[in-house]
Structures are given as C-alpha cells and as structure tokens.
C-alpha atoms as a PDB file:
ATOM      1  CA  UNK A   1       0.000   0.000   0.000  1.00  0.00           C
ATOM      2  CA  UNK A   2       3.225   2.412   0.713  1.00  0.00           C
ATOM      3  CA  UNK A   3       5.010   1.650  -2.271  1.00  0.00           C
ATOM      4  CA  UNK A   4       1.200   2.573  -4.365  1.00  0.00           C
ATOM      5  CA  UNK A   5       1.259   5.957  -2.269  1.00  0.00           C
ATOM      6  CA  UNK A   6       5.024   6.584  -3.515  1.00  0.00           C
ATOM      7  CA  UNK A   7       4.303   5.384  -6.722  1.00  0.00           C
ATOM      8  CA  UNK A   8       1.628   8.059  -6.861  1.00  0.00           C
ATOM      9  CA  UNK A   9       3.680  10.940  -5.487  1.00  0.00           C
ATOM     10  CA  UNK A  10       6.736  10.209  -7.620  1.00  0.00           C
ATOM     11  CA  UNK A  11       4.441  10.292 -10.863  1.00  0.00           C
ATOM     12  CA  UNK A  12       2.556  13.724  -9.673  1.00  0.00           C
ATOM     13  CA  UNK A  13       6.124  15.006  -9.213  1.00  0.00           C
ATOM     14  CA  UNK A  14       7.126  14.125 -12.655  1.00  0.00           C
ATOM     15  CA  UNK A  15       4.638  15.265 -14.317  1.00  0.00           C
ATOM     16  CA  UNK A  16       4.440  18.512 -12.736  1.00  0.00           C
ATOM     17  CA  UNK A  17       8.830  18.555 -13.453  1.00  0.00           C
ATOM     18  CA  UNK A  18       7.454  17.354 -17.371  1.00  0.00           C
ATOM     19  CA  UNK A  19       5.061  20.452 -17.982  1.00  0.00           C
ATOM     20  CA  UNK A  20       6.950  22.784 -16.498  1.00  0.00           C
ATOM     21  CA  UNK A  21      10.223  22.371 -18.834  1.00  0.00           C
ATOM     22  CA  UNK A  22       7.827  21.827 -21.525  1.00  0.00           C
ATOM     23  CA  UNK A  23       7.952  24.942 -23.924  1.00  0.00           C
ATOM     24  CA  UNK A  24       4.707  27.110 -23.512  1.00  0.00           C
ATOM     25  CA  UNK A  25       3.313  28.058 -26.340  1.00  0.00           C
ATOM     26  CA  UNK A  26       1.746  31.475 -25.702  1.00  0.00           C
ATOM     27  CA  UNK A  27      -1.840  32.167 -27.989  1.00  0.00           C
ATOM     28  CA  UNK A  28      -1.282  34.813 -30.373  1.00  0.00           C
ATOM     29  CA  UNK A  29      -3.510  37.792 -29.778  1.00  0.00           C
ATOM     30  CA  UNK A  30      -6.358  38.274 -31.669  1.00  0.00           C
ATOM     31  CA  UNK A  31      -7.001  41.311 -32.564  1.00  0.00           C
ATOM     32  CA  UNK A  32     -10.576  42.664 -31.438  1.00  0.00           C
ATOM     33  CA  UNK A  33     -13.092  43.473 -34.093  1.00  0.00           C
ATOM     34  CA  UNK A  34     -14.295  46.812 -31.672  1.00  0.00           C
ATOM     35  CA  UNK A  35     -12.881  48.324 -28.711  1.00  0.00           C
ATOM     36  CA  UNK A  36     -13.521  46.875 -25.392  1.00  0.00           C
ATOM     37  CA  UNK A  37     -16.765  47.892 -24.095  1.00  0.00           C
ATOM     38  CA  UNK A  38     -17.046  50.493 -21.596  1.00  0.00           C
ATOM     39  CA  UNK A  39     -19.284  50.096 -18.510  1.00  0.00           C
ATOM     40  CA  UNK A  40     -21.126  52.698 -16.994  1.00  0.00           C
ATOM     41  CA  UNK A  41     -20.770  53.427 -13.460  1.00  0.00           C
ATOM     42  CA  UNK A  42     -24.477  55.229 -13.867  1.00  0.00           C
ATOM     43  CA  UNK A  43     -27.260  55.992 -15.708  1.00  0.00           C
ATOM     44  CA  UNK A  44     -27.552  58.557 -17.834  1.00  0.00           C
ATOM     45  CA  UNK A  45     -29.992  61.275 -16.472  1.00  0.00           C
ATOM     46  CA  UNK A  46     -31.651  62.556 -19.715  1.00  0.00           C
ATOM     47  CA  UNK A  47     -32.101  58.551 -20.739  1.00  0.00           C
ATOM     48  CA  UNK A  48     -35.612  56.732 -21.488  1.00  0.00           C
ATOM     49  CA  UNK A  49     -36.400  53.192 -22.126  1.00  0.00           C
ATOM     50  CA  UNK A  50     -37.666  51.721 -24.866  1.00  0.00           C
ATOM     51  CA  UNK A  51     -40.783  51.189 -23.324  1.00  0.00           C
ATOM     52  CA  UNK A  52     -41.882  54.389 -23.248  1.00  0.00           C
ATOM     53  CA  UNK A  53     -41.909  54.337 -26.455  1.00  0.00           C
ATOM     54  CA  UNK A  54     -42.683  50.945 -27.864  1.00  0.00           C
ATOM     55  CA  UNK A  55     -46.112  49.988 -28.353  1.00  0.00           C
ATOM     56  CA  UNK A  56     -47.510  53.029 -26.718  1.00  0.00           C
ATOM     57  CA  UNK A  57     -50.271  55.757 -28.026  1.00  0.00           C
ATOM     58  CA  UNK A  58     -49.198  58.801 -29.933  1.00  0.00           C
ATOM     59  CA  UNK A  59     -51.578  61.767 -29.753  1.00  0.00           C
ATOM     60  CA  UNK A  60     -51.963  65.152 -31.722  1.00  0.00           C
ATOM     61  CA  UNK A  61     -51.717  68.557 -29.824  1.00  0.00           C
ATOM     62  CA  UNK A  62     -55.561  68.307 -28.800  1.00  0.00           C
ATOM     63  CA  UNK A  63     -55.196  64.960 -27.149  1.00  0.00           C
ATOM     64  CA  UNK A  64     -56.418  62.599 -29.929  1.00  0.00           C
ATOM     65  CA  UNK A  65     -54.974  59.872 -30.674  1.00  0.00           C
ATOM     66  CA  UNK A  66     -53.157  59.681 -34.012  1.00  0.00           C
ATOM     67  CA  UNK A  67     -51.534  56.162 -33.613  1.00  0.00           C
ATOM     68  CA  UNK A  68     -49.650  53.889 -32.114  1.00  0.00           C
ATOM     69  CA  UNK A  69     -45.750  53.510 -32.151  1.00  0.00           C
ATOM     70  CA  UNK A  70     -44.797  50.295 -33.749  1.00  0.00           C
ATOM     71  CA  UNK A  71     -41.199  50.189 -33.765  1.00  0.00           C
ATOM     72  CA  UNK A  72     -38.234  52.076 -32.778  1.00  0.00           C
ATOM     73  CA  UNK A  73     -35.426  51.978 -35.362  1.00  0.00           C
ATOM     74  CA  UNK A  74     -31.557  53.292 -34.389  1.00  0.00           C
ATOM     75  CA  UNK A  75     -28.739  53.587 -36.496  1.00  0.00           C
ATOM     76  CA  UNK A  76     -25.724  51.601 -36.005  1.00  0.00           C
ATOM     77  CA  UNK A  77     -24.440  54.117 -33.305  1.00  0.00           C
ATOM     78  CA  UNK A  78     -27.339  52.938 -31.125  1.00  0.00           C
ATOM     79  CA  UNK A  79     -28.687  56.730 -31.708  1.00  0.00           C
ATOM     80  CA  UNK A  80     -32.653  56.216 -32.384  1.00  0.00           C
ATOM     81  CA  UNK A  81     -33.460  57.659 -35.373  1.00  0.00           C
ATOM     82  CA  UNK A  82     -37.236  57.007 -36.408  1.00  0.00           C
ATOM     83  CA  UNK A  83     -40.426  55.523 -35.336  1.00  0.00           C
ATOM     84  CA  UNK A  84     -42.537  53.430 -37.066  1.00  0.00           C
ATOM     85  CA  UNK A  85     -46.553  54.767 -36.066  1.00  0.00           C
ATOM     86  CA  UNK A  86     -49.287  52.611 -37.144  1.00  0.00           C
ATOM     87  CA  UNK A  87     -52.042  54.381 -38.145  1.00  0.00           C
ATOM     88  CA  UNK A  88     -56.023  53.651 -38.682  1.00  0.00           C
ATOM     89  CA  UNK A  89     -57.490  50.655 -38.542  1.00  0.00           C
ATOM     90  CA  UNK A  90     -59.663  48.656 -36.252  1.00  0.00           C
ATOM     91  CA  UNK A  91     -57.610  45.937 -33.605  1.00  0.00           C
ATOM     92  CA  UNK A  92     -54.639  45.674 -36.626  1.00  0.00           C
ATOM     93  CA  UNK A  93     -56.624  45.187 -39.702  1.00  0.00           C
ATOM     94  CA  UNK A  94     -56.124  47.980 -42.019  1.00  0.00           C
ATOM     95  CA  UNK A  95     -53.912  49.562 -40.187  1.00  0.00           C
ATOM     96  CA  UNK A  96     -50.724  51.395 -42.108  1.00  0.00           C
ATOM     97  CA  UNK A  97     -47.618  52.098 -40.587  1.00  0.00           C
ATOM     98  CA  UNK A  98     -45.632  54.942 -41.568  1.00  0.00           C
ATOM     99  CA  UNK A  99     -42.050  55.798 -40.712  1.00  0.00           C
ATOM    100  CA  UNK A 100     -41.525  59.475 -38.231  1.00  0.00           C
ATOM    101  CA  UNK A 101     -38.075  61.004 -37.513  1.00  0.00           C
ATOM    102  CA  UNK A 102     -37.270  60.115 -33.970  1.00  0.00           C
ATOM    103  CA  UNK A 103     -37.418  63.745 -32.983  1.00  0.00           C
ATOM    104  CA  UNK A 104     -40.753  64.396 -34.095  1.00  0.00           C
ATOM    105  CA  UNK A 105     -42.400  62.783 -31.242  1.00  0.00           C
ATOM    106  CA  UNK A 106     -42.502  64.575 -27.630  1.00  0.00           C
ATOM    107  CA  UNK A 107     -42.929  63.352 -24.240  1.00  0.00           C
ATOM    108  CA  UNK A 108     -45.329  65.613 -22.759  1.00  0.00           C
ATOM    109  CA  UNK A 109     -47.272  65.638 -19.237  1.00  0.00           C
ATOM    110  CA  UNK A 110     -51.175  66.116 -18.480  1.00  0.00           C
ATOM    111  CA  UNK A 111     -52.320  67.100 -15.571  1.00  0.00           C
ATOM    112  CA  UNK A 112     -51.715  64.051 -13.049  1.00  0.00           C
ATOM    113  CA  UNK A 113     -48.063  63.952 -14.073  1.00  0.00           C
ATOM    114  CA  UNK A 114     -48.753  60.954 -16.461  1.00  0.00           C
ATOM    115  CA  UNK A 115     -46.772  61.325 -19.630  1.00  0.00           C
ATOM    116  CA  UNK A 116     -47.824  60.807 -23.154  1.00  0.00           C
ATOM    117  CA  UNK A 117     -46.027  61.016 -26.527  1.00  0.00           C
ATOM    118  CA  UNK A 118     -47.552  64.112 -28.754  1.00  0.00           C
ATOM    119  CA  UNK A 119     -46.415  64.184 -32.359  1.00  0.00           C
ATOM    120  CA  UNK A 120     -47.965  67.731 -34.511  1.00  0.00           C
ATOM    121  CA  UNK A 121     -49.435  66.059 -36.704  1.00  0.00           C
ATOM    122  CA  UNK A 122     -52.955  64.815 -37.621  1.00  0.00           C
ATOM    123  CA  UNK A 123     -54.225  61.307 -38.298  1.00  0.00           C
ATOM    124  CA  UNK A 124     -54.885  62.359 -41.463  1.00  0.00           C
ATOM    125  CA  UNK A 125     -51.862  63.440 -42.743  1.00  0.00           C
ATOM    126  CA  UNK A 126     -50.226  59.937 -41.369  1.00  0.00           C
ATOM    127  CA  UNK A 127     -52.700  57.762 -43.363  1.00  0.00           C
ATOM    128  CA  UNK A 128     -51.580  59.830 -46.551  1.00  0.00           C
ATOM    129  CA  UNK A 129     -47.925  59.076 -45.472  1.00  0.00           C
ATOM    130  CA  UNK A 130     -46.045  56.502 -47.530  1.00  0.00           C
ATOM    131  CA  UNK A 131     -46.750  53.439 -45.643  1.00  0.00           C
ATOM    132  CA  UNK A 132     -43.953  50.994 -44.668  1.00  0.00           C
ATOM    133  CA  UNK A 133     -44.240  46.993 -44.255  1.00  0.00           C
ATOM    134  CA  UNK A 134     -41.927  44.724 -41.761  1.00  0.00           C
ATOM    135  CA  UNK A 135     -40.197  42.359 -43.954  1.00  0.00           C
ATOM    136  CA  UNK A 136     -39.381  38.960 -41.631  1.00  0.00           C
ATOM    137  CA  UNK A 137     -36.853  37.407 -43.944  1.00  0.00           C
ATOM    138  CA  UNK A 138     -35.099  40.618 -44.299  1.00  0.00           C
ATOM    139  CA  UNK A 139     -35.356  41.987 -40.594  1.00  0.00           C
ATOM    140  CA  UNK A 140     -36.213  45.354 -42.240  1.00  0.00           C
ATOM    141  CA  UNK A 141     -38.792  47.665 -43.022  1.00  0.00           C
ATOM    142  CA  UNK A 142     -39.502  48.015 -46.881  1.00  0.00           C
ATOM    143  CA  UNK A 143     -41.790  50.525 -48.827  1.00  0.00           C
ATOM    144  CA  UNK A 144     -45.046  49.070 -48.431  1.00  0.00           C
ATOM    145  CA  UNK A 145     -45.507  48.679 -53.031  1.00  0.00           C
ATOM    146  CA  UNK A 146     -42.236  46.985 -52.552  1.00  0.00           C
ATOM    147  CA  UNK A 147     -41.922  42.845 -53.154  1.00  0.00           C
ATOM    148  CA  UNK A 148     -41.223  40.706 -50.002  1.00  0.00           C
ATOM    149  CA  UNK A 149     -38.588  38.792 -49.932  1.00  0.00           C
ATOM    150  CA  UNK A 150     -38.790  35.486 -49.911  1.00  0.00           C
ATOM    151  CA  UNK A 151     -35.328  33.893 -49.655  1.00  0.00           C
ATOM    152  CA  UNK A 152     -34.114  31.983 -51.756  1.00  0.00           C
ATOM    153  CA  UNK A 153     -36.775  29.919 -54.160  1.00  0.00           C
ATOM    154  CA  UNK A 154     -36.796  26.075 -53.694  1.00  0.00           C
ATOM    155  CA  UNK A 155     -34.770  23.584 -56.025  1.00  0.00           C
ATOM    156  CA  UNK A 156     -37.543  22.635 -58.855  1.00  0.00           C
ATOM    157  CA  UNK A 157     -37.040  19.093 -59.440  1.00  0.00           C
ATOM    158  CA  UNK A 158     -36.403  17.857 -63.118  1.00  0.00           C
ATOM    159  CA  UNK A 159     -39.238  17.259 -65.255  1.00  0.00           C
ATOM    160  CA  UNK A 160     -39.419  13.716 -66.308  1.00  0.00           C
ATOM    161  CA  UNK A 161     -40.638  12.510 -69.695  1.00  0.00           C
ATOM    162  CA  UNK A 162     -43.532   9.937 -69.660  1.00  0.00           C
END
C-alpha cells in the first residue's frame, strides 16, 4: 500500500517537473473586431427606455390619438433615429404604418403627471404618409408597393418525360 502511495507521489512530481520544462506556447492575440466595451458606473440622467416608447399611443396637440408607435429603429451608433406609427385601422386590420423622424415625437405631461407622446401632426396626414411593411426574412422595413422577400426559391425538381 506504501510503495502505491510513492508510486503516486513520484508520478505527480514528474509530471508537474514534465510540464513545467515543456515549452509554452503562448496564444497569439487576436485582434478585437471593436474596442472593449465600456461600462457605466451610472445611468444617464436625460435617458428613457424603450418602453416608453414601444407599443404606446401617440396623440396630436388636442389629445387625440393619431396612432400607435410600432417600432423604434436606431442607427448603427445605437442613436434612435425614427419611429414606425401605425395608423387607422380597427384591432390591426387595415392599419398602415408609416415611418416618423425620432425627434418628431414629444414626451409631454397632463395634468396628473402621467406622460404621453404628442407628435404635430394629424391622423390624417399619417394615413396619406407613404406606408412601410416589416419584412421577416429581411429583418427590415420596406416601402409598403415593394416585393417581399422570400429567400431563396426552392430547387424545382427535373421534369421527367412519360
């Protein structure tokens, strides 16, 4: 039982000795494809969700409501740069979304301190908009006359003569 126990402590010892003079190869550095992140200690003051924005009622300076914000598109800076407001429509059928510069929305507070988004504007003038469809294959938002893509079309198989 001894010489098993020795045995095992000789062969740990060697193979430590082994790895140690073995030449370490040390990985070549890869260079990033974007600077490190940075992490932020704290929030920004001035900063919003998404949520207030997404999915949530847009009204016209007299408190009607004009639509309803679809999407929030940003550029590749993370910057948000438009909204996409559905418009008309009952529950989602006919409805038409059209695309708004980020800007041209508001957050504005009634009375009780409850804040809305106000866009001036008129429903209206949105429904006459050029209206904008979400294409799923392309994760992007195409002119509404414009084809959907549909990938790439299925393999036909060869006619065969009878």
């Amino acid at each position: 039982m001894a010489r098993l126990a020795y045995t095992s402590v000789l062969f740990a010892i060697l193979t430590s000795v082994a790895s140690a003079q073995a030449p370490q190869q040390t990985p070549q550095p890869q260079s990033p494809a974007a600077p490190t992140a940075q992490i932020m200690p704290s929030i920004p003051t001035n900063s919003m969700t998404v949520t207030h924005w997404y999915k949530q009622n847009v009204y016209d300076p007299s408190e009607n409501k004009i639509g309803e914000i679809m999407d929030v598109l940003v550029d590749r800076e993370g910057k948000a740069t438009a909204l996409i407001v559905g418009v008309g429509g009952f529950l989602g059928m006919g409805e038409k979304d059209v695309a708004v510069p980020f800007n041209a929305v508001q957050v504005t507070s009634k009375n009780n301190n409850k804040w809305y988004l106000v866009m001036n504007s008129t429903k209206e003038a949105l429904k006459s908009a050029k209206g904008f469809k979400y294409d799923r294959n392309a994760m992007t938002w195409t002119p509404e006359d414009a084809p959907a893509t549909t990938g790439t079309p299925a393999p036909t198989a060869p006619k065969q003569n009878r």
